[in-house]
Protein backbone atom coordinates (compact mmCIF):
# COMPACT_ATOMS: atom_id res chain seq x y z
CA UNK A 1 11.27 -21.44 -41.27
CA UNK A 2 9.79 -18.10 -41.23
CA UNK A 3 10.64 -17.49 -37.50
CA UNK A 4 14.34 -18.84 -37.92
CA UNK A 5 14.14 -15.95 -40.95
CA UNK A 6 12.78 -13.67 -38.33
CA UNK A 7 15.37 -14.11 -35.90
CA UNK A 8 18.11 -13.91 -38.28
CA UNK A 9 16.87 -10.49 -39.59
CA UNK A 10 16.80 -8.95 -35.90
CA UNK A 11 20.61 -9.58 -35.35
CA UNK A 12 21.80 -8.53 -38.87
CA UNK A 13 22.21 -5.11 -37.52
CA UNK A 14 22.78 -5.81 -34.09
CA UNK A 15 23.47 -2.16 -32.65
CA UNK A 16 20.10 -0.55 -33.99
CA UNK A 17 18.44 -4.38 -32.39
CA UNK A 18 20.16 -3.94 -28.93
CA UNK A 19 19.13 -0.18 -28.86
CA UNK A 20 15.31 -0.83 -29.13
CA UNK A 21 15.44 -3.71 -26.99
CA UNK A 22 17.42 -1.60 -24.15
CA UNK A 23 14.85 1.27 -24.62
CA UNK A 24 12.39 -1.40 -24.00
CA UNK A 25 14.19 -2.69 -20.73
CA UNK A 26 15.34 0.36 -19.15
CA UNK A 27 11.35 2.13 -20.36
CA UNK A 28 9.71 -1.38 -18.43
CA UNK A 29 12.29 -1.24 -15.68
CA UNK A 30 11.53 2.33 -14.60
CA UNK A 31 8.07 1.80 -15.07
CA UNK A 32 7.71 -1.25 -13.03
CA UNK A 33 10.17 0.12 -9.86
CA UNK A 34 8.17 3.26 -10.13
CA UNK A 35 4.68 1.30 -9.90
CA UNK A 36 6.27 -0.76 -6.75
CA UNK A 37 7.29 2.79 -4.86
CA UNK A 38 3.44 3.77 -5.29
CA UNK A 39 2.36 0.54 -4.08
CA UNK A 40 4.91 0.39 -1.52
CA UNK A 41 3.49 3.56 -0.55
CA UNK A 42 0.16 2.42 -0.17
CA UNK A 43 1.39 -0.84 1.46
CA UNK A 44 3.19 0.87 4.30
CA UNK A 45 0.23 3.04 5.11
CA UNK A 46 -2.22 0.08 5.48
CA UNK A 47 0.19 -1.42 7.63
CA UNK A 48 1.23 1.62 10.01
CA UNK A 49 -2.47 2.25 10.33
CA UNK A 50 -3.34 -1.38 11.25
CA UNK A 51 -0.55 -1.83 13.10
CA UNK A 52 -0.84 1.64 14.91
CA UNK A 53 -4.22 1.17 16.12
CA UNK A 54 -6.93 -0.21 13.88
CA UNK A 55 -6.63 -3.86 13.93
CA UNK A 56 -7.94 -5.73 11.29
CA UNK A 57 -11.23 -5.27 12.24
CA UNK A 58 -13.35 -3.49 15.16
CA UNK A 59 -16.30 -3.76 16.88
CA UNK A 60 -18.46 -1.14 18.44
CA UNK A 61 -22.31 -0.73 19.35
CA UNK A 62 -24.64 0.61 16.36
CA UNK A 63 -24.91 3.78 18.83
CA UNK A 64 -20.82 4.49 19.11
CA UNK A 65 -20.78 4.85 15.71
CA UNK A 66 -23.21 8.29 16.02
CA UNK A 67 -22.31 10.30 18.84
CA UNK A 68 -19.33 8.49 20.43
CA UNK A 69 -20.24 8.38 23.75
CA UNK A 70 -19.13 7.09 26.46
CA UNK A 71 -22.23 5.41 27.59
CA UNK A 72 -22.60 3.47 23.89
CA UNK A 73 -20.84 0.57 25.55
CA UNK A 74 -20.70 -3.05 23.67
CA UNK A 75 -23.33 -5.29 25.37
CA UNK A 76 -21.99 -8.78 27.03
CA UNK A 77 -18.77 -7.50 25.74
CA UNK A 78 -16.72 -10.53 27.68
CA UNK A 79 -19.07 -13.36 25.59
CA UNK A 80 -17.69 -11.51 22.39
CA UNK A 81 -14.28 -11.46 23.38
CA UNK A 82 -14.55 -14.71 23.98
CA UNK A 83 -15.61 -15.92 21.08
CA UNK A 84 -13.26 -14.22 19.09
CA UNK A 85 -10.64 -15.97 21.10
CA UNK A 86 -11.48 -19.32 19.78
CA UNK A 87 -10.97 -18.39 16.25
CA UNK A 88 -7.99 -19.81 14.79
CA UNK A 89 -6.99 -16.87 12.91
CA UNK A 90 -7.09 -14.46 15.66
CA UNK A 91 -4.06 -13.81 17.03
CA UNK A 92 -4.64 -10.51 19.57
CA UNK A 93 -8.33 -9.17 20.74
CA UNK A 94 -8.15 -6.22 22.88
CA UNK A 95 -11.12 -3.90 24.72
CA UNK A 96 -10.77 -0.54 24.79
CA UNK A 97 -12.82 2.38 26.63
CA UNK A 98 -12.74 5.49 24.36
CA UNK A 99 -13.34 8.66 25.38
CA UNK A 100 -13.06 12.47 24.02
CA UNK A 101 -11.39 14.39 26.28
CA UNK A 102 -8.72 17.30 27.27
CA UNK A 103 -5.17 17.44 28.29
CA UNK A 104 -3.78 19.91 30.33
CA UNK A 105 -0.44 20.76 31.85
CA UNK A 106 0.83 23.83 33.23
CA UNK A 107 1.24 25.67 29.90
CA UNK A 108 -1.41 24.34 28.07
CA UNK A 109 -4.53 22.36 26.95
CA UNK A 110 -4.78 19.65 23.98
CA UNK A 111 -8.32 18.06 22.81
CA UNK A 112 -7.15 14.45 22.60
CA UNK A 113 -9.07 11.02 22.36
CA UNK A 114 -8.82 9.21 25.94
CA UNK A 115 -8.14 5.59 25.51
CA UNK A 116 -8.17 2.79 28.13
CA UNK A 117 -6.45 -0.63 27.84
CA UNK A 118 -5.08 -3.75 29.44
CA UNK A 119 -1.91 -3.38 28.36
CA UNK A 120 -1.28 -6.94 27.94
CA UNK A 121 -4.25 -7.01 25.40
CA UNK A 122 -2.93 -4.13 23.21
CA UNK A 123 0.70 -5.50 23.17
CA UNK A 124 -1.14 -8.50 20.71
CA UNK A 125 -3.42 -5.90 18.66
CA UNK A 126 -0.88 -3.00 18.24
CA UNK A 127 3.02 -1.66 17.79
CA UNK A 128 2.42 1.46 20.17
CA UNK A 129 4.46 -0.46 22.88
CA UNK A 130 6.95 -1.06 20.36
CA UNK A 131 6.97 3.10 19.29
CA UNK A 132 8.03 4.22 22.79
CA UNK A 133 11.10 6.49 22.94
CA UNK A 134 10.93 7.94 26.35
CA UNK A 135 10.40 6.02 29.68
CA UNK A 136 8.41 2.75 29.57
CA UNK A 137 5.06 1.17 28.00
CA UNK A 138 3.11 0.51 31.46
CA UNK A 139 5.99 -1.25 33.31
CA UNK A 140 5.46 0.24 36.48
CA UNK A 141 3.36 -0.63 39.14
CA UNK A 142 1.78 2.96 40.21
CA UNK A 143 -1.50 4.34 39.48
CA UNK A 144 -2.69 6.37 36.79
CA UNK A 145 -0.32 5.57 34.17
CA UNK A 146 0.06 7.79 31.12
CA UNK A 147 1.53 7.28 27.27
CA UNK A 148 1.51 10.69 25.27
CA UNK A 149 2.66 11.09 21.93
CA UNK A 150 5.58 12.92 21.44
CA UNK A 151 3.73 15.57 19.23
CA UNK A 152 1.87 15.99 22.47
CA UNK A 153 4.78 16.28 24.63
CA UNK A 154 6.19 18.98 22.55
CA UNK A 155 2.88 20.85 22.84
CA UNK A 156 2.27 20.98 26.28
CA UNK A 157 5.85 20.98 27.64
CA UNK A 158 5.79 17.66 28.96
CA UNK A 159 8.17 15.11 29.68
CA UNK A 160 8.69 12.00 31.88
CA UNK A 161 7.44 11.96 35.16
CA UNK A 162 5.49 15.40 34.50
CA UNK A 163 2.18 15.53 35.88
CA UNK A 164 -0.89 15.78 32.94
CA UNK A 165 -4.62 16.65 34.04
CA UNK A 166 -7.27 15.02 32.41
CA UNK A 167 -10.93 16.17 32.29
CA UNK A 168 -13.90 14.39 30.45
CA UNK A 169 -17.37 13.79 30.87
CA UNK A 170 -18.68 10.77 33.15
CA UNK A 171 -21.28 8.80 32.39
CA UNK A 172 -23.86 10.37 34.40
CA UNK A 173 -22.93 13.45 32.58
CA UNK A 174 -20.44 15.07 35.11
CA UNK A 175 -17.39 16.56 34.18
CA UNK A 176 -14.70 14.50 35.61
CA UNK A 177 -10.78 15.08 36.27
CA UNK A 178 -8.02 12.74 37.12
CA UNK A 179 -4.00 13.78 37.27
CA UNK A 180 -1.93 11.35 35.89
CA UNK A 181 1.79 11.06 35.66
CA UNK A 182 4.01 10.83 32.78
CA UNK A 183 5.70 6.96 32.52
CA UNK A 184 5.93 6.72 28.39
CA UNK A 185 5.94 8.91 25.04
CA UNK A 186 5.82 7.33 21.99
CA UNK A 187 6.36 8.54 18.48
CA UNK A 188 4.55 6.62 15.62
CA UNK A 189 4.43 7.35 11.91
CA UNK A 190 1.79 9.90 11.93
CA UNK A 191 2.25 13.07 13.96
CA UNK A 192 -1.31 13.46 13.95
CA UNK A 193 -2.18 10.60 15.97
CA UNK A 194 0.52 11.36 18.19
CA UNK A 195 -0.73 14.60 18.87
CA UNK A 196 -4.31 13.65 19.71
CA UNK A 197 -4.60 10.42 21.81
CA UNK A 198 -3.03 9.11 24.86
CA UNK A 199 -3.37 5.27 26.58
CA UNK A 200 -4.21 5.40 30.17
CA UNK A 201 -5.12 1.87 31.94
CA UNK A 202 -8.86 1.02 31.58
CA UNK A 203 -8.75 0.07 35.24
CA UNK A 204 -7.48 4.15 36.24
CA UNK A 205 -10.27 4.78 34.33
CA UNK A 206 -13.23 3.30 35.43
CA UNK A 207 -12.21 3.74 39.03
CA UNK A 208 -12.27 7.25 37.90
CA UNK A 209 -15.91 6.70 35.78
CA UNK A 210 -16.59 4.99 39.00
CA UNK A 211 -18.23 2.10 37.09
CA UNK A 212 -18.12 -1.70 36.58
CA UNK A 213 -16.03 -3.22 33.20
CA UNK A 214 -17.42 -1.41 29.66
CA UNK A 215 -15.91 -1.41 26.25
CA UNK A 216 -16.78 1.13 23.83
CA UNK A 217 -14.73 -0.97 21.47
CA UNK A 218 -13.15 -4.43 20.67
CA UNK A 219 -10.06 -4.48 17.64
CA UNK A 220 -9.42 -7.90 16.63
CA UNK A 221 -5.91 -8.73 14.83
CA UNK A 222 -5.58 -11.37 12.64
CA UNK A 223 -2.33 -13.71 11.08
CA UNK A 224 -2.88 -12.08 7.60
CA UNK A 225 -4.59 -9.74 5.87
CA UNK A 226 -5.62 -12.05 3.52
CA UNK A 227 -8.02 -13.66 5.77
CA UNK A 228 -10.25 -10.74 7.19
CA UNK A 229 -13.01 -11.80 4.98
CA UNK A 230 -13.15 -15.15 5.51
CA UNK A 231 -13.22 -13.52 9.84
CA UNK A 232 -14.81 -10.65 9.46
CA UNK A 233 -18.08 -11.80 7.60
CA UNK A 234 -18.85 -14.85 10.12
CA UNK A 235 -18.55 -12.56 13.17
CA UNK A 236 -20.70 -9.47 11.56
CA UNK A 237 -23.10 -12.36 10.79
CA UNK A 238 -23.10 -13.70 14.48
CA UNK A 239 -23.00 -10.33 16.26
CA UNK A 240 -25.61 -8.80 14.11
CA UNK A 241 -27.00 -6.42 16.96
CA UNK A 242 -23.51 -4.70 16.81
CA UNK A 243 -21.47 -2.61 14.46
CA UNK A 244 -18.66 -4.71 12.95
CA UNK A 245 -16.23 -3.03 10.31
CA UNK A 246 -12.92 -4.19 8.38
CA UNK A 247 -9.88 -1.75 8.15
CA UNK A 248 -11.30 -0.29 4.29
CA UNK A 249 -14.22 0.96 6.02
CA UNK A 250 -12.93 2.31 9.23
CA UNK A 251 -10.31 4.16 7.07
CA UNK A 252 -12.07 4.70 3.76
CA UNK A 253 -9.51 7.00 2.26
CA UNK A 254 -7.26 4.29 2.42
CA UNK A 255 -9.53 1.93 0.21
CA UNK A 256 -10.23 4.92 -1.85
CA UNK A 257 -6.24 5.18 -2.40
CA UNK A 258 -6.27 1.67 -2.90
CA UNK A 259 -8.71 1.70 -5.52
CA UNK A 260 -7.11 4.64 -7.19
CA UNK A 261 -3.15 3.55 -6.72
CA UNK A 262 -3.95 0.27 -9.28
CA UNK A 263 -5.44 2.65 -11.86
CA UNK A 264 -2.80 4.75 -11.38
CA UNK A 265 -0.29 2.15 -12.19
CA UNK A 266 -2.09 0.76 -15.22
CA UNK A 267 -2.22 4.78 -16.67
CA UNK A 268 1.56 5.40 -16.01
CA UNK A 269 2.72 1.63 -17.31
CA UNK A 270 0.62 2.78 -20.59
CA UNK A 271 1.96 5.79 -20.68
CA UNK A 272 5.52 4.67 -21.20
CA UNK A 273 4.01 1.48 -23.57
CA UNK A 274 2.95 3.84 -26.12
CA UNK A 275 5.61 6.24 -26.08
CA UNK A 276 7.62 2.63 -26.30
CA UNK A 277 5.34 2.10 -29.58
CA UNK A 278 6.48 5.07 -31.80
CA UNK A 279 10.10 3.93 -31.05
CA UNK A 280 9.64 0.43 -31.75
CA UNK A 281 7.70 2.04 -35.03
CA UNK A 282 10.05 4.11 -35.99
CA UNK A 283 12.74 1.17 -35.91
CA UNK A 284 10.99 -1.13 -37.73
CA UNK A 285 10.22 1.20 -40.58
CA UNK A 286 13.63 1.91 -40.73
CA UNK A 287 14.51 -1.71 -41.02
CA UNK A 288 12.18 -1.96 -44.31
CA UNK A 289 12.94 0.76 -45.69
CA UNK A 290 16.48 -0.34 -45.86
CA UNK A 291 15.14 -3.68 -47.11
CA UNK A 292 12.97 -2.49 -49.73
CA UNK A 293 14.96 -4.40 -52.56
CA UNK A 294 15.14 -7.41 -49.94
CA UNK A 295 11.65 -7.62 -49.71
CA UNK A 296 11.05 -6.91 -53.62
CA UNK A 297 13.27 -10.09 -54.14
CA UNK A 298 10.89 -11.97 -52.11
CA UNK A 299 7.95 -11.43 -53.32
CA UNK A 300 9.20 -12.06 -56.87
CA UNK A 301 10.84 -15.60 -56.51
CA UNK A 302 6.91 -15.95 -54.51
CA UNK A 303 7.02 -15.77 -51.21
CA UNK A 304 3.19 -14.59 -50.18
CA UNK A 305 2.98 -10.98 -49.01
CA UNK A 306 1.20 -12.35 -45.32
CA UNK A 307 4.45 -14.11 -45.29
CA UNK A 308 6.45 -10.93 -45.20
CA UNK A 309 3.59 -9.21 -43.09
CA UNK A 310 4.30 -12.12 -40.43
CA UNK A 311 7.94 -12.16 -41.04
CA UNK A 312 7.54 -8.39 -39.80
CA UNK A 313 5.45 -9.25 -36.92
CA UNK A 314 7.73 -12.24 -35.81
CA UNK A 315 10.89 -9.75 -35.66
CA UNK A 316 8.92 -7.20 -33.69
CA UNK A 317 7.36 -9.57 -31.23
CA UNK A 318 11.00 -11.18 -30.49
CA UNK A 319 12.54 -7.91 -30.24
CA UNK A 320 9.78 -6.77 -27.75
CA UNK A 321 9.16 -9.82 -25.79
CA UNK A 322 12.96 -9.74 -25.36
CA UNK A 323 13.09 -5.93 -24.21
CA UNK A 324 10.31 -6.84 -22.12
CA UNK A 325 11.34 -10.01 -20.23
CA UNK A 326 14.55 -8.07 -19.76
CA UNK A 327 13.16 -5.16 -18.20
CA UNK A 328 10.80 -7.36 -16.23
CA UNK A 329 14.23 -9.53 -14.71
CA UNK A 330 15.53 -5.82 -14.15
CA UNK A 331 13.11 -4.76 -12.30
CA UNK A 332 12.39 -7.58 -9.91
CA UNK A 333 15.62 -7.74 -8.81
CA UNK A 334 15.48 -4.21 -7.86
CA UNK A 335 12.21 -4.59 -6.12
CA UNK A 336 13.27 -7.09 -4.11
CA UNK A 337 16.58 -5.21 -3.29
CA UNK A 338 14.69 -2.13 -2.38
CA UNK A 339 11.96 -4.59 -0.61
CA UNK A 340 14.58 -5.95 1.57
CA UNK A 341 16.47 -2.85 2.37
CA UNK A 342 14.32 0.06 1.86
CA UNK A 343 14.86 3.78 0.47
CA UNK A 344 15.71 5.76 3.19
CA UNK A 345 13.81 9.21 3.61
CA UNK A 346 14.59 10.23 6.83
CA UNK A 347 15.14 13.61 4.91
CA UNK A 348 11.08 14.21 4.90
CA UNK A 349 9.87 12.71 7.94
CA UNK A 350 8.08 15.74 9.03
CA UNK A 351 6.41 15.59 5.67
CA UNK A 352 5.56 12.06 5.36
CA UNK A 353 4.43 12.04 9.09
CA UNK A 354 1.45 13.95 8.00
CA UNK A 355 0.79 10.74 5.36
CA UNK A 356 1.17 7.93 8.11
CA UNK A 357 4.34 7.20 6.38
CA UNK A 358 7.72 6.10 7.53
CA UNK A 359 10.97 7.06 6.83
CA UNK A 360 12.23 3.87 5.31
CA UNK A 361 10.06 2.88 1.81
CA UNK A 362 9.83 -0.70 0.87
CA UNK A 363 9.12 -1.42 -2.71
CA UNK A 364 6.53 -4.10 -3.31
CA UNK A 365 4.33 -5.17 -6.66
CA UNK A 366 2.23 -8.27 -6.53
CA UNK A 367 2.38 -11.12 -8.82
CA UNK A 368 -1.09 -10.34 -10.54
CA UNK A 369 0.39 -7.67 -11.80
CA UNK A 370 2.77 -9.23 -14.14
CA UNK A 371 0.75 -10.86 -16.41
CA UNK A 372 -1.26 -8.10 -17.70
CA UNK A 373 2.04 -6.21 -18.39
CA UNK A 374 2.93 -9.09 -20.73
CA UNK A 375 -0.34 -8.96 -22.60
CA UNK A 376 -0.11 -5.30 -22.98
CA UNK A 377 4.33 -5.95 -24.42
CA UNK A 378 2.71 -7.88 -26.87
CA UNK A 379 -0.47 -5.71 -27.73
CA UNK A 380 2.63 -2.71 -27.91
CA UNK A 381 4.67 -5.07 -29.95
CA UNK A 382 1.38 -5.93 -32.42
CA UNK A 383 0.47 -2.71 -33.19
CA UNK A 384 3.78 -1.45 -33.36
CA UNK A 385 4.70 -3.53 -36.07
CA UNK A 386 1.59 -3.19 -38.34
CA UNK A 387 1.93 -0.24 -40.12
CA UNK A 388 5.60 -1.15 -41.25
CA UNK A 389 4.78 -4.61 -42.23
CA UNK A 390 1.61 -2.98 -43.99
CA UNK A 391 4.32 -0.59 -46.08
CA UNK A 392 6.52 -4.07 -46.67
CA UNK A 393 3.66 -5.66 -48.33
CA UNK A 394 2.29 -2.55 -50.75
CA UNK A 395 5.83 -2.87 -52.28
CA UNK A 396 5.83 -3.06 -56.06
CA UNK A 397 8.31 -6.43 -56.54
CA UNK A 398 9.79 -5.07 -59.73
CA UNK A 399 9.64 -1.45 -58.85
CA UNK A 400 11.64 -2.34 -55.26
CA UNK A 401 14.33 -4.15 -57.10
CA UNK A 402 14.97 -1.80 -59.86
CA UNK A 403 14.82 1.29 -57.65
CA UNK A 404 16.95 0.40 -54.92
């Protein structure tokens, strides 16, 4: 009875009811697409990093780590490769000799990072091959191969088929040099990583080391994300004598934002809760103060004042949890428009190439973020309704008849 009275009383005045609960909606709504931009954010720059060149997880000797030489090479690197291969959830392992070098051309020089690959291999670990805008990804059959960035390019006045010098140091501690031509430039999400490695083929480069088959390191890709740990753990276990890190660690700042980002969300969904609580306040006091005699009536043919005091609650919990579910139906439905087909900000691409970031934004939220929003509708809706069912239930019965 007392929540059929409840819901009765909400739609007696049904404009000042429909306001709250749209401030409610549209308040969520905004709330909840803005919380799925930021974590859309954060999504697409875990992926373009993994994607780009981290892998789920790498592998390198305890000594790489340090100094990054060339000479820390992974011992008995093939029996680790394949092992990996047998794993069910691996689908791409690829070896990699890394070295720090310098680019020249005829107009300038670049520090860059030197890296070596099958090409195959890297085709199953990373999207570089996919990036390439100019020529091809390793397609041709000539010696010493080169991909550049395009930030690169740009720097040293290069372009395909243009010559490049390379110079590093050897493993017996000579400076070496190789030429190598032009075949590819590629143009990821971050300008910085464009601008400071190129892929050569690791066999050009250890007929150039003049040495037998070394990895510096080994990136494994997985199916999911969701299943580095139950990976990643086993083989740091097995492989003990050698250095074996997840994504989060070989990019900290990215856990870091991670860790942040879901604060973040909680502060700004709060935020717009308790402004949300002095409207839904300020509403409900309204509504008794314009049912002063109502509720003096009440009480005096004895209806309990924790009646009225739940009566209260009852109508601001309905009004709230339908604002909320509202805004919550809202939102979702523009999440997973915006998920599907993106926000396009080609406008700031030099910007958000500094941030890894593309130019299309897909919004995302996961599901375990839902129910703690509900909890916290109804905490809002609880505390918003206390102090006016508090003022309800100090009424005077035969002073709130006679002076309203």
């Amino acid at each position: 009875m007392l929540l059929t009275l409840a819901w009765r009383n909400i739609w007696r005045n049904k404009k000042r009811s429909l306001i709250i609960i749209a401030a409610i909606a549209v308040g969520l709504c905004c709330g909840l697409f803005a919380s799925a931009t930021m974590y859309g954010m954060w999504d697409s720059m875990i992926n373009t990093t993994i994607d780009r060149d981290l892998g789920h997880f790498q592998i390198h000797s305890k000594d790489f780590e340090d100094e990054k030489l060339i000479t820390d090479t992974i011992p008995n690197f093939e029996n680790v490769l394949n092992t990996l291969k047998t794993n069910k959830y691996v689908t791409g392992v690829s070896s990699r000799i890394l070295i720090e070098g310098m680019a020249s051309s005829a107009a300038t020089s670049n520090g860059v990072r030197i890296i070596g690959i099958n090409p195959q291999n890297e085709k199953d670990v990373t999207s570089i091959y996919k990036q390439v805008i100019n020529g091809s990804y390793f397609t041709e059959d000539w010696k010493n191969q080169i991909a550049i960035g395009e930030k690169l390019a740009d720097n040293l006045g290069l372009h395909i088929k243009s010559k490049i010098i390379l110079s590093f140091q050897g493993t017996d501690g000579s400076i070496i040099y190789g030429a190598f031509r032009v075949t590819g430039i590629f143009r990821t999400e971050s300008s910085i990583f464009d601008k400071s490695n190129v892929f050569v083929k690791e066999n050009d480069l250890q007929n150039l080391l003049n040495s037998k088959q070394i990895s510096n390191e080994i990136v494994v890709r997985l199916s999911s994300v969701q299943v580095v740990d139950s990976v990643y753990i086993p083989v740091k276990n097995q492989f003990s004598n050698l250095s074996v890190k997840y994504w989060g660690e070989l990019a900290p700042e990215l856990k870091l934002f991670n860790d942040m980002l879901m604060t973040q969300m909680n502060i700004f969904l709060g935020i717009i809760l308790f402004a949300l609580l002095f409207g839904i306040t300020n509403t409900m006091l309204m509504s008794v103060m314009e049912r002063v005699r109502e509720f003096g009536v009440l009480m005096a043919v004895g209806m309990k004042r924790s009646r009225v005091f739940f009566m209260i609650m009852f109508e601001t919990i309905s009004l709230s949890f339908i604002g909320g579910i509202t805004g919550v139906i809202m939102a979702l439905i523009l999440i997973q428009y915006f998920g599907s087909v993106g926000i396009n900000l080609s406008a700031f691409t030099e910007g958000l190439s500094q941030w890894s970031l593309g130019t299309r934004l897909y919004t995302s939220l996961p599901f375990s973020f839902y129910p703690p929003l509900v909890l916290m509708i109804l905490v809002t809706a609880v505390l918003g309704a206390f102090y006016p069912a508090l003022k309800a239930i100090k009424l005077n019965p035969a002073n709130a008849i006679r002076t309203y």
